[in-house]
N, C-alpha and C. Protein backbone atom coordinates (compact mmCIF):
# COMPACT_ATOMS: atom_id res chain seq x y z
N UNK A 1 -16.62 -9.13 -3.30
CA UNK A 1 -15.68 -8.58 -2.33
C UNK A 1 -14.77 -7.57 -3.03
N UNK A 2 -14.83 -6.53 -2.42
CA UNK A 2 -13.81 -5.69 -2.49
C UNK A 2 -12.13 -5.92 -3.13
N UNK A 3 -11.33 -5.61 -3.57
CA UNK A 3 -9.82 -5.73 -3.74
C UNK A 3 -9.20 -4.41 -2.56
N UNK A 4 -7.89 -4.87 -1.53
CA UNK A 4 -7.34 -3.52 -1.57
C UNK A 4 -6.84 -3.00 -2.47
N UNK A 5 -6.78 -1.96 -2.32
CA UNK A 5 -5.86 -1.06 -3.09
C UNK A 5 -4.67 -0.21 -2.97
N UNK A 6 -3.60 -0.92 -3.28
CA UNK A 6 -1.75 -0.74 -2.84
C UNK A 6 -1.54 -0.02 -3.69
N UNK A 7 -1.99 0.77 -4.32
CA UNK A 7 -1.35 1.65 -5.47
C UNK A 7 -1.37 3.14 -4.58
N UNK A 8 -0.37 3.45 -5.40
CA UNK A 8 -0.56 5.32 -4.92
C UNK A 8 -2.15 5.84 -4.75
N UNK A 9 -2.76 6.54 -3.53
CA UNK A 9 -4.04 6.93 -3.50
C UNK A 9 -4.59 8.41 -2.87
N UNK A 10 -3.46 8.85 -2.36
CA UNK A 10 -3.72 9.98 -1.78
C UNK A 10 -2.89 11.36 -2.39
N UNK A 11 -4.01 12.38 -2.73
CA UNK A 11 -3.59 13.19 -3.65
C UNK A 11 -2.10 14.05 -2.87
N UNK A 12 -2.13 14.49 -1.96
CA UNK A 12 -0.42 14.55 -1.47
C UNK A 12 -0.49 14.24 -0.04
N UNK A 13 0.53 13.30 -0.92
CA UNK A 13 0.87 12.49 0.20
C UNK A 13 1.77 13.08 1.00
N UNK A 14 2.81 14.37 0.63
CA UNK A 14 3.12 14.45 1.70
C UNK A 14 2.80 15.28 2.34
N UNK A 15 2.14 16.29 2.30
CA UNK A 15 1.23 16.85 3.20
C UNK A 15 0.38 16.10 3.87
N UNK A 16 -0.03 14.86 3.65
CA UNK A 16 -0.59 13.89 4.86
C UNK A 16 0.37 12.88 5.66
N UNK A 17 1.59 12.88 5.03
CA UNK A 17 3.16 12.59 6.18
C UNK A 17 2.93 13.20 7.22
N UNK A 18 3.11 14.49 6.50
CA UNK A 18 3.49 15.64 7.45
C UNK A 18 2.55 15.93 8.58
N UNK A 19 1.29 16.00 8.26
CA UNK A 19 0.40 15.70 9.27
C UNK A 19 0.21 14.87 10.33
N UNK A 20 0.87 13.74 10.05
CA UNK A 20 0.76 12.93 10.61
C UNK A 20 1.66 12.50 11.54
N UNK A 21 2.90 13.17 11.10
CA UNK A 21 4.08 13.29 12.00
C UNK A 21 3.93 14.69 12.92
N UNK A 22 3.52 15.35 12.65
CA UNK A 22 2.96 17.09 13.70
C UNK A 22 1.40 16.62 14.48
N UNK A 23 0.73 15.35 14.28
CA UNK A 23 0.02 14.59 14.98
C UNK A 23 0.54 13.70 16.26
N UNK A 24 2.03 13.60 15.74
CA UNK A 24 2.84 12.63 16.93
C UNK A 24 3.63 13.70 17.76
N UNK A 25 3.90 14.34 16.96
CA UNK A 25 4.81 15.86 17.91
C UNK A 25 4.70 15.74 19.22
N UNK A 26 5.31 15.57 20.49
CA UNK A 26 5.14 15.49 21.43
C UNK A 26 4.31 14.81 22.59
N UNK A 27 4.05 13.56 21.82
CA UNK A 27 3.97 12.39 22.61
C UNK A 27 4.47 11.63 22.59
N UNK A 28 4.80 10.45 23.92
CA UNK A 28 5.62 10.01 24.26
C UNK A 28 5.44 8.29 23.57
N UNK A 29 6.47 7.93 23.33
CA UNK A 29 6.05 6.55 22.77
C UNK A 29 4.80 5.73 22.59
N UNK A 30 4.37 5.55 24.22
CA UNK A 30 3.15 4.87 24.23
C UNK A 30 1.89 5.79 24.02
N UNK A 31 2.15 7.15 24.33
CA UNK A 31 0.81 8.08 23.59
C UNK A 31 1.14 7.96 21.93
N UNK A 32 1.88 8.12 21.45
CA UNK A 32 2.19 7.80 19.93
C UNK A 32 1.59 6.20 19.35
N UNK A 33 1.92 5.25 20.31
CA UNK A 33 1.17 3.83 19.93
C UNK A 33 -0.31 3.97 20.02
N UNK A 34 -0.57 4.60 21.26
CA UNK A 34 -2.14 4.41 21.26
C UNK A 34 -2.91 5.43 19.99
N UNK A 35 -2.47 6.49 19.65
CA UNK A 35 -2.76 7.50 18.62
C UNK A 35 -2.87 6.65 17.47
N UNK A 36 -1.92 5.70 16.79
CA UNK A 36 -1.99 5.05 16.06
C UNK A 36 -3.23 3.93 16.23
N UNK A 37 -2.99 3.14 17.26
CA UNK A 37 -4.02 2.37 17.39
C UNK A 37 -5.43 3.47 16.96
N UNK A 38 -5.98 4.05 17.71
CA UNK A 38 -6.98 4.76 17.04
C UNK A 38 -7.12 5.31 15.90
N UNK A 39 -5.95 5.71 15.22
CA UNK A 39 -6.00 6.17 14.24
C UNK A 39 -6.72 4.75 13.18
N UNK A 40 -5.74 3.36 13.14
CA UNK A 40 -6.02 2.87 12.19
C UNK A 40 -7.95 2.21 13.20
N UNK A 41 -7.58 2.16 13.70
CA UNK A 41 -9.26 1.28 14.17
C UNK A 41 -10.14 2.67 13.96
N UNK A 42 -10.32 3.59 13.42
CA UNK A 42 -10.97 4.94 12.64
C UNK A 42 -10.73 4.29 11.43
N UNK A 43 -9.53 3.90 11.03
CA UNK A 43 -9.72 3.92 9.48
C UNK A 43 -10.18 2.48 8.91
N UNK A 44 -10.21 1.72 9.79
CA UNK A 44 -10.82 0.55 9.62
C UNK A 44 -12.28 0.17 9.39
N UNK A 45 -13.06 0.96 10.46
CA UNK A 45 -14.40 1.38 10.70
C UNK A 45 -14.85 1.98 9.05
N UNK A 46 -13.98 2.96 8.85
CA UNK A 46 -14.35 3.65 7.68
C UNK A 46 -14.21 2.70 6.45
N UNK A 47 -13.43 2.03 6.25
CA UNK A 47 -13.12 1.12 5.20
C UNK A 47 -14.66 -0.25 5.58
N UNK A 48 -14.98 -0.90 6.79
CA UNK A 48 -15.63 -1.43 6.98
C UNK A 48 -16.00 -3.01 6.08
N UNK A 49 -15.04 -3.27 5.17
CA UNK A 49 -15.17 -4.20 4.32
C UNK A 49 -14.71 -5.09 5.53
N UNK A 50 -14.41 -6.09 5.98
CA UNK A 50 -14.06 -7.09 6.38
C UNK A 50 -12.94 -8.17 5.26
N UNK A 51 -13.39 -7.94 4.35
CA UNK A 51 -12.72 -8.67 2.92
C UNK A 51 -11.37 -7.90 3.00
N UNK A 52 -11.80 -6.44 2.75
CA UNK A 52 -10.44 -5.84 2.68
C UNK A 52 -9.84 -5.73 3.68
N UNK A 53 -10.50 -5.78 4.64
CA UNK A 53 -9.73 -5.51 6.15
C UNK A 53 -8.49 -6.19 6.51
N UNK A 54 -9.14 -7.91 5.83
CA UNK A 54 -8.12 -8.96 5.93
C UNK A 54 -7.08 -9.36 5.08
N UNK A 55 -6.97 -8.68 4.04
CA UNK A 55 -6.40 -7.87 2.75
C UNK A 55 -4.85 -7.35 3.36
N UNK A 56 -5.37 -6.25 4.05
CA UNK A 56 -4.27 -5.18 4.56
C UNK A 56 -3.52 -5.80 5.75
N UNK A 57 -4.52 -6.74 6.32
CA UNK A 57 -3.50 -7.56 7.41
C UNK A 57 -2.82 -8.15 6.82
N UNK A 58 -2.74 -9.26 5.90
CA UNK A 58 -2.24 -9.48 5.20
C UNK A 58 -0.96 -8.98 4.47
N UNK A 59 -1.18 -8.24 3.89
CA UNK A 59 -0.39 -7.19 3.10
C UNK A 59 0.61 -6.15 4.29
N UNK A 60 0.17 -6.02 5.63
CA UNK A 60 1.17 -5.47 6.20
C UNK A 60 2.07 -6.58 7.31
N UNK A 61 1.45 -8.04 7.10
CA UNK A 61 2.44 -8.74 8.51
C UNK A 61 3.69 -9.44 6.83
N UNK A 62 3.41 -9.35 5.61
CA UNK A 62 4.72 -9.94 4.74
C UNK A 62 5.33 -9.02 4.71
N UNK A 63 6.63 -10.13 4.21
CA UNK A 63 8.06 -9.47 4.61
C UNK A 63 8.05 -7.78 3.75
N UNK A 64 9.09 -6.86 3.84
CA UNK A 64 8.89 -5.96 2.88
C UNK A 64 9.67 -6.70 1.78
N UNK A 65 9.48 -6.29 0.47
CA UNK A 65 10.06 -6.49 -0.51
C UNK A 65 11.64 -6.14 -0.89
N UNK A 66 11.93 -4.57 -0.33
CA UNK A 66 12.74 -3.67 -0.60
C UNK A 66 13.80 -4.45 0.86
N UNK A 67 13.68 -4.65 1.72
CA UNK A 67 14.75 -5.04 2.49
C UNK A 67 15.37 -6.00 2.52
C-alpha cells in the first residue's frame, strides 16, 4: 500500500492557489461547494489508491495542529 504524502508537492503552489481561487470567482456558495466536490472526486479517481484515499480522510477530519 501506498503512503500519503503531506509534504510540500506541488512545484508552485501558488500559482495553483491562485487558480483555484479565479476557479471560484463568481460562484455562489453552493456552486463553489459543488466545484469542490468535483474537483476532489477528480482527484480522487486520479489518485485511485483506496489505501491512500483513506489516508487523506483521515488526515483531513484531525484536529489542525496549528489552532
Amino acid at each position: 500500500m501506498s503512503q500519503l504524502n503531506t509534504k510540500p508537492n506541488i512545484a508552485a503552489p501558488d500559482d495553483f492557489y491562485a487558480a483555484l481561487i479565479q476557479a471560484h470567482d463568481g460562484l455562489s456558495d453552493d456552486e463553489s461547494a459543488a466545484f469542490n466536490a468535483r474537483l476532489i472526486l477528480l482527484l480522487a479517481n486520479h489518485i485511485g489508491d483506496a489505501g491512500v484515499l483513506g489516508q487523506a480522510l483521515q488526515a483531513a477530519a484531525a484536529p489542525r495542529r496549528d489552532s
